[in-house]
Protein backbone atom coordinates (compact mmCIF):
# COMPACT_ATOMS: atom_id res chain seq x y z
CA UNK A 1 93.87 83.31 97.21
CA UNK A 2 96.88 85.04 95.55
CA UNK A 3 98.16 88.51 95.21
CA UNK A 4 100.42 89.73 93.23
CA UNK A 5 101.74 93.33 93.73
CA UNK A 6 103.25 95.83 91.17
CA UNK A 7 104.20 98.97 90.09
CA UNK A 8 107.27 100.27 92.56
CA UNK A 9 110.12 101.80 91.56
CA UNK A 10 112.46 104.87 91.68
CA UNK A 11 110.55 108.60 92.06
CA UNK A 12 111.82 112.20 93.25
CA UNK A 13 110.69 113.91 96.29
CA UNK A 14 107.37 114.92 95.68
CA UNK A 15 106.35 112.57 92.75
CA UNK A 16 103.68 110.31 92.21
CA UNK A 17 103.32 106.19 91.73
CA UNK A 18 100.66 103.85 91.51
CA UNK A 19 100.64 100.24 92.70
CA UNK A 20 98.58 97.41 92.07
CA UNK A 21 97.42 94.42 93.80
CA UNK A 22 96.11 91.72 91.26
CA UNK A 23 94.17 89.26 93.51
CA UNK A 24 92.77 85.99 92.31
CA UNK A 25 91.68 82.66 93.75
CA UNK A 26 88.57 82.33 96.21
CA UNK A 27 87.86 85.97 95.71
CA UNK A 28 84.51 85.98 97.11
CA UNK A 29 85.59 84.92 100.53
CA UNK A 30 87.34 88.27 100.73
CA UNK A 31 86.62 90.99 103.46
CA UNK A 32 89.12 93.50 103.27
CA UNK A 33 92.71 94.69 101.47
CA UNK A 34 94.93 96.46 103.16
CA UNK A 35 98.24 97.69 101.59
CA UNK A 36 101.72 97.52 104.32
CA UNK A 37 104.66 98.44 103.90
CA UNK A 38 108.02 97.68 105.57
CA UNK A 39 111.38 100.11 104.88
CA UNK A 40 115.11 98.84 106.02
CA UNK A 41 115.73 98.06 109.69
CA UNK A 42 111.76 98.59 110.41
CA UNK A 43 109.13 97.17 111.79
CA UNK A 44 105.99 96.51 109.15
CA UNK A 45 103.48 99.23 109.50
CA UNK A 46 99.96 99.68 108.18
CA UNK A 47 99.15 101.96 105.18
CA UNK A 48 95.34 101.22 104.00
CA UNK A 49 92.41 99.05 103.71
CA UNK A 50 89.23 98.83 101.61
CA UNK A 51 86.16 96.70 102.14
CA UNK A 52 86.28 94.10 99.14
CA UNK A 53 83.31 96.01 97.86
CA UNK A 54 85.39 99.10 97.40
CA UNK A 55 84.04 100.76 100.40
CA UNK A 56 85.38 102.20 103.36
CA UNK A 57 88.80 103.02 102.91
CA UNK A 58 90.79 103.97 106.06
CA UNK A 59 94.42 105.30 105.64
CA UNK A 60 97.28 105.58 108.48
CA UNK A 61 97.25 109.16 109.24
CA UNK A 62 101.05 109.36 107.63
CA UNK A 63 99.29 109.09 104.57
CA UNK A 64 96.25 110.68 104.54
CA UNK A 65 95.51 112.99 101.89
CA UNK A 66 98.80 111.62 99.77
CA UNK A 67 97.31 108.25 99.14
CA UNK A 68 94.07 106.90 97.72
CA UNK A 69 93.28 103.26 98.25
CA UNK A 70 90.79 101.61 95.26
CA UNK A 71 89.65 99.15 93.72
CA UNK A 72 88.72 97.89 89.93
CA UNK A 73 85.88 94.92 90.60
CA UNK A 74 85.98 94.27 86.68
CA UNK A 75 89.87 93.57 87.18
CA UNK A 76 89.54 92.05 91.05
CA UNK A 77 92.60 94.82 91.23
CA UNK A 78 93.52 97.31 94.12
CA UNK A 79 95.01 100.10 93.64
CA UNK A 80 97.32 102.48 96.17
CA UNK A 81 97.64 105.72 94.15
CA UNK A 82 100.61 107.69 95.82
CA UNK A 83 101.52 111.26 95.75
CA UNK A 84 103.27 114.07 96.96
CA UNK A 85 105.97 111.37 98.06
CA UNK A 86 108.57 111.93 100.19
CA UNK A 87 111.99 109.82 101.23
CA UNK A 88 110.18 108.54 104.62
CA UNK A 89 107.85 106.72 102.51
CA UNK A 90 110.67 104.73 100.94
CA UNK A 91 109.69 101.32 100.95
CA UNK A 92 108.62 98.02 100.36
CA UNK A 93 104.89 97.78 99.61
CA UNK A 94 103.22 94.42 100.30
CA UNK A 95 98.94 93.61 99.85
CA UNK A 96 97.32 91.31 101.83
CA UNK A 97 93.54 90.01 101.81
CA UNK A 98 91.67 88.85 105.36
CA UNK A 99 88.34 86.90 105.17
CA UNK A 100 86.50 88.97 107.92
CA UNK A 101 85.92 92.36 108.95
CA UNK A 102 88.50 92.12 111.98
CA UNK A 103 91.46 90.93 112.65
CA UNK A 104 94.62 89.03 111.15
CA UNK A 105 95.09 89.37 107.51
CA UNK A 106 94.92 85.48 105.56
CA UNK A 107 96.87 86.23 102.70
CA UNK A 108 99.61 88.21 101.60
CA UNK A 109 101.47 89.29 98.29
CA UNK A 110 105.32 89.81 97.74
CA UNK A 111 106.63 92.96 97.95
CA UNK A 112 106.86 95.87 95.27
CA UNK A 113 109.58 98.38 96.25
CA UNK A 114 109.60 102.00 96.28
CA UNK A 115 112.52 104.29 96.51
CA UNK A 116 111.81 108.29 96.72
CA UNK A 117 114.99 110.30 96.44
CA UNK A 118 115.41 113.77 97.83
């Protein structure tokens, strides 16, 4: 399985990005994506997950109601729509894929960075 994420860059306080995860390989032994993200001198911390069937998404409560986590089955893409950013989400934003419900995630992408100014 590979994943390839997309779509950082530089925003302003308060505006909006969207990344992608483009996931291909042994898709159907997929469970769950989960977006992470790690900023300078910090540890990495969780942002979201989906069910590989689009369902359930569950979001870290520093992002909840900023970020929507989806997915496009036609495209075997996830999305991580972000808005109302802010610096402290500054950034970078790596997908990863886990073959079961629980537990360790399998396989991860490369980061996409995000810088939000004030």
């Amino acid at each position: 399985v590979q994943l390839q994420a997309s779509g950082g860059g530089l925003v302003q306080d308060g505006g909006s990005l969207r990344l992608s995860c483009a996931i291909s390989g042994r898709t159907f032994s997929l469970a769950r994506i989960a977006w992470f993200r790690q900023a300078p001198g910090k540890e990495r911390e969780f942002v979201a997950r989906i069910g590989w069937g689009g369902t359930s998404p569950y979001y870290a409560d520093s992002v909840k109601g900023r970020f929507t986590i989806s997915r496009d089955n036609a495209k075997n893409t996830v999305y991580l729509q972000m808005n109302s950013l802010k610096p402290e989400d500054t950034a970078d934003y790596l997908c990863a894929a886990a073959r079961n419900a629980f537990g360790l995630y399998n396989y991860w992408g490369q980061g996409t960075l995000v810088t939000v100014s004030s």
